[in-house]
Protein backbone atom coordinates (compact mmCIF):
# COMPACT_ATOMS: atom_id res chain seq x y z
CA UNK A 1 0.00 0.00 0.00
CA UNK A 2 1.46 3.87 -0.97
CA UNK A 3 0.11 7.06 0.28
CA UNK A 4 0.96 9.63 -2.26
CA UNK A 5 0.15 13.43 -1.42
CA UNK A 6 1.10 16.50 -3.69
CA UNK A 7 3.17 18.46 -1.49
CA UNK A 8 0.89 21.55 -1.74
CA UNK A 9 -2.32 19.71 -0.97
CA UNK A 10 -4.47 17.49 1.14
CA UNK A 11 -4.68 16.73 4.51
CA UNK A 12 -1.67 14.44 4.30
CA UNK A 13 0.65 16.71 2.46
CA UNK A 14 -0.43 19.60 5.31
CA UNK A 15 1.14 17.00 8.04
CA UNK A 16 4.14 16.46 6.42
CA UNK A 17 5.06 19.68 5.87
CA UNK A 18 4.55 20.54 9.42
CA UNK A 19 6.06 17.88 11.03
CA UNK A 20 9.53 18.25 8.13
CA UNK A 21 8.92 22.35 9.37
CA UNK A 22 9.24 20.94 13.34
CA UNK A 23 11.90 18.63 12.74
CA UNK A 24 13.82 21.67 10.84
CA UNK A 25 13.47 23.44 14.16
CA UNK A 26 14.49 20.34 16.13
CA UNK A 27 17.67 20.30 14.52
CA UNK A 28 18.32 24.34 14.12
CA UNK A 29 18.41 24.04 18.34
CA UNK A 30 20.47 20.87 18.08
CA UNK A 31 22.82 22.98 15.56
CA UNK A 32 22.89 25.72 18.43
CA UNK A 33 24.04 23.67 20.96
CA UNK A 34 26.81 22.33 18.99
CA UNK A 35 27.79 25.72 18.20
CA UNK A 36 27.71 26.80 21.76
CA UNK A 37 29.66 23.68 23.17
CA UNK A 38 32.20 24.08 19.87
CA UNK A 39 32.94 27.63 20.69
CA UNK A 40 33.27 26.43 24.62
CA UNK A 41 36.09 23.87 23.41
CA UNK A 42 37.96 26.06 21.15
CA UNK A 43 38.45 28.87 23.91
CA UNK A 44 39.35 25.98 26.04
CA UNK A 45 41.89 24.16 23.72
CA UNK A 46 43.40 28.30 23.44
CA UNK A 47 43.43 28.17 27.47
CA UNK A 48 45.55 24.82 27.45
CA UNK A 49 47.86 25.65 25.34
CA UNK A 50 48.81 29.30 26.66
CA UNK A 51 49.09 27.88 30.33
CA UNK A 52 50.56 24.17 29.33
CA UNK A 53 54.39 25.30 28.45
CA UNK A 54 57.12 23.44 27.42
CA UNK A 55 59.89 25.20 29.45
CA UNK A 56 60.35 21.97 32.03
CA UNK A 57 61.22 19.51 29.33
CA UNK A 58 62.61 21.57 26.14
CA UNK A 59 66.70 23.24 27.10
CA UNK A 60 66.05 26.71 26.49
CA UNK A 61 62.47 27.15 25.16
CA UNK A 62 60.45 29.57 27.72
CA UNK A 63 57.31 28.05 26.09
CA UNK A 64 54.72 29.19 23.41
CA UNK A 65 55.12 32.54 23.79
CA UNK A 66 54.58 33.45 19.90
CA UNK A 67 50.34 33.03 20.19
CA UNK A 68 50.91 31.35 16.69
CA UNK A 69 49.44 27.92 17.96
CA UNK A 70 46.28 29.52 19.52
CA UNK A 71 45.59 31.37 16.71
CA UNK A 72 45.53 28.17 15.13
CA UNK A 73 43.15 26.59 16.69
CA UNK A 74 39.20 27.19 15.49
CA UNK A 75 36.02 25.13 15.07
CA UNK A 76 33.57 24.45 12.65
CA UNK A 77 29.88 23.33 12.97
CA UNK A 78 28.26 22.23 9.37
CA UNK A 79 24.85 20.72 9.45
CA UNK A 80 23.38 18.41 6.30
CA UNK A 81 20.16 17.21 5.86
CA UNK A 82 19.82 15.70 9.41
CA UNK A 83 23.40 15.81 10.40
CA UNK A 84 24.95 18.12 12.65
CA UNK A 85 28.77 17.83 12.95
CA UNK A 86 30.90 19.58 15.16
CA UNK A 87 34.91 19.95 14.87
CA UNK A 88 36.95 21.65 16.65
CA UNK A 89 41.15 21.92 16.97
CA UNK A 90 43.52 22.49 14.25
CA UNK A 91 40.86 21.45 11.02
CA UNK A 92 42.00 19.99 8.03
CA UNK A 93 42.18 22.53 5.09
CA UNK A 94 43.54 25.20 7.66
CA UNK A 95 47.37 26.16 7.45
CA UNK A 96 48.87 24.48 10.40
CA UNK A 97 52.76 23.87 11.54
CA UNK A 98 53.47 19.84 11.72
CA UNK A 99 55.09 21.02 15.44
CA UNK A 100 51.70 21.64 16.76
CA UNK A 101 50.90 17.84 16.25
CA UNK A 102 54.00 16.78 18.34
CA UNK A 103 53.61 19.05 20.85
CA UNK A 104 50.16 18.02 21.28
CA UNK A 105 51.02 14.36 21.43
CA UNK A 106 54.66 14.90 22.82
CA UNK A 107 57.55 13.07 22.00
CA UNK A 108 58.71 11.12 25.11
CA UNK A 109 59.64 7.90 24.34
CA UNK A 110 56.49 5.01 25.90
CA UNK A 111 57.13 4.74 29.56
CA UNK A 112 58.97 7.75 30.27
CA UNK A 113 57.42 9.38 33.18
CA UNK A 114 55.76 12.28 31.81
CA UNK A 115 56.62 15.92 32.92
CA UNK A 116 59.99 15.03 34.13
CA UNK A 117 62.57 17.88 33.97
CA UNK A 118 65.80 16.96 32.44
CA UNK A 119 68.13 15.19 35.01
CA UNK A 120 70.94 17.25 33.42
CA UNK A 121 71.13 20.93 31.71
CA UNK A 122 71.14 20.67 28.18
CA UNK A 123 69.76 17.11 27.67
CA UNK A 124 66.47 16.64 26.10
CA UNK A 125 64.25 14.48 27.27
CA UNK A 126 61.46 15.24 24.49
CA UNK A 127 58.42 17.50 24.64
CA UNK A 128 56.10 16.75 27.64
CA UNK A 129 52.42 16.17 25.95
CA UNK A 130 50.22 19.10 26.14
CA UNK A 131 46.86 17.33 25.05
CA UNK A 132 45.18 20.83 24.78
CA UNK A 133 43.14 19.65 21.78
CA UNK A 134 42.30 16.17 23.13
CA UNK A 135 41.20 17.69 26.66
CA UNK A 136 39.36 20.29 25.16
CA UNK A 137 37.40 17.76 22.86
CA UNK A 138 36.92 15.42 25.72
CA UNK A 139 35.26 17.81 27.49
CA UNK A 140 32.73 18.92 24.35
CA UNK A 141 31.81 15.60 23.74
CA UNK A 142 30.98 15.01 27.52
CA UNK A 143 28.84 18.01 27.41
CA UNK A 144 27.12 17.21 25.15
CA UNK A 145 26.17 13.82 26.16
CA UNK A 146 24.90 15.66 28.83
CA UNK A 147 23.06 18.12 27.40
CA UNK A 148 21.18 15.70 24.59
CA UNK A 149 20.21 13.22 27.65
């Protein structure tokens, strides 16, 4: 059995475009949200990594100082059809430096303790991770768990 309606008539066609209007609305506040939380993790990523220097494990680097890797760091929230996606970080398509990748990510070697200073001046022990992106996302994702229960 089919139920056909013309899109501009009938009792049927009048339901459908309501409910496809309401649905629309649904996900316009669902879009919103995402925005909201997206925006929340980029100015939180931009937190971590001004306060989440490198000066304890790199010889003679004071830390990122330049604002270069903030600056960096943006989201995006697209929506299609019924999809909402939300990034957020250093996005694909956007100039980026490949050191922003190891200093998220570090480059200790596996089992080094993390965060140690260097036992003696001018040795390096490797970048300490700064997981500013992956803390920052962590956190968006739990909100909005939370906010979609």
């Amino acid at each position: 059995m089919a139920i056909r309606s013309s899109a501009t008539g009938g009792a049927y066609g009048r339901l459908q475009k309501t409910a496809n209007a309401a649905y629309g609305q649904k996900l316009d506040d669902v879009a919103d949200i995402v925005e909201e939380v997206m925006t929340d993790a980029e100015n939180e990523a931009k937190k971590h990594i001004a306060t989440r220097g490198v000066r304890d494990t790199v010889p003679n680097m004071d830390g990122r100082g330049t604002g270069k890797m903030e600056a960096a760091v943006d989201h995006r929230v697209t929506r299609l059809r019924d999809t909402v996606h939300g990034q957020v970080g250093w996005l694909p398509g956007r100039p980026r430096r490949p050191e922003y990748g190891w200093q998220e990510s570090g480059t200790r070697e596996l089992g080094e303790p993390s965060g140690t200073p260097s036992p003696t001046p001018g040795e390096n022990r490797g970048i300490r991770p700064m997981f500013a992106i992956l803390d920052a996302s962590t956190h968006a994702a739990e909100e909005l768990r939370e906010r979609f229960r």
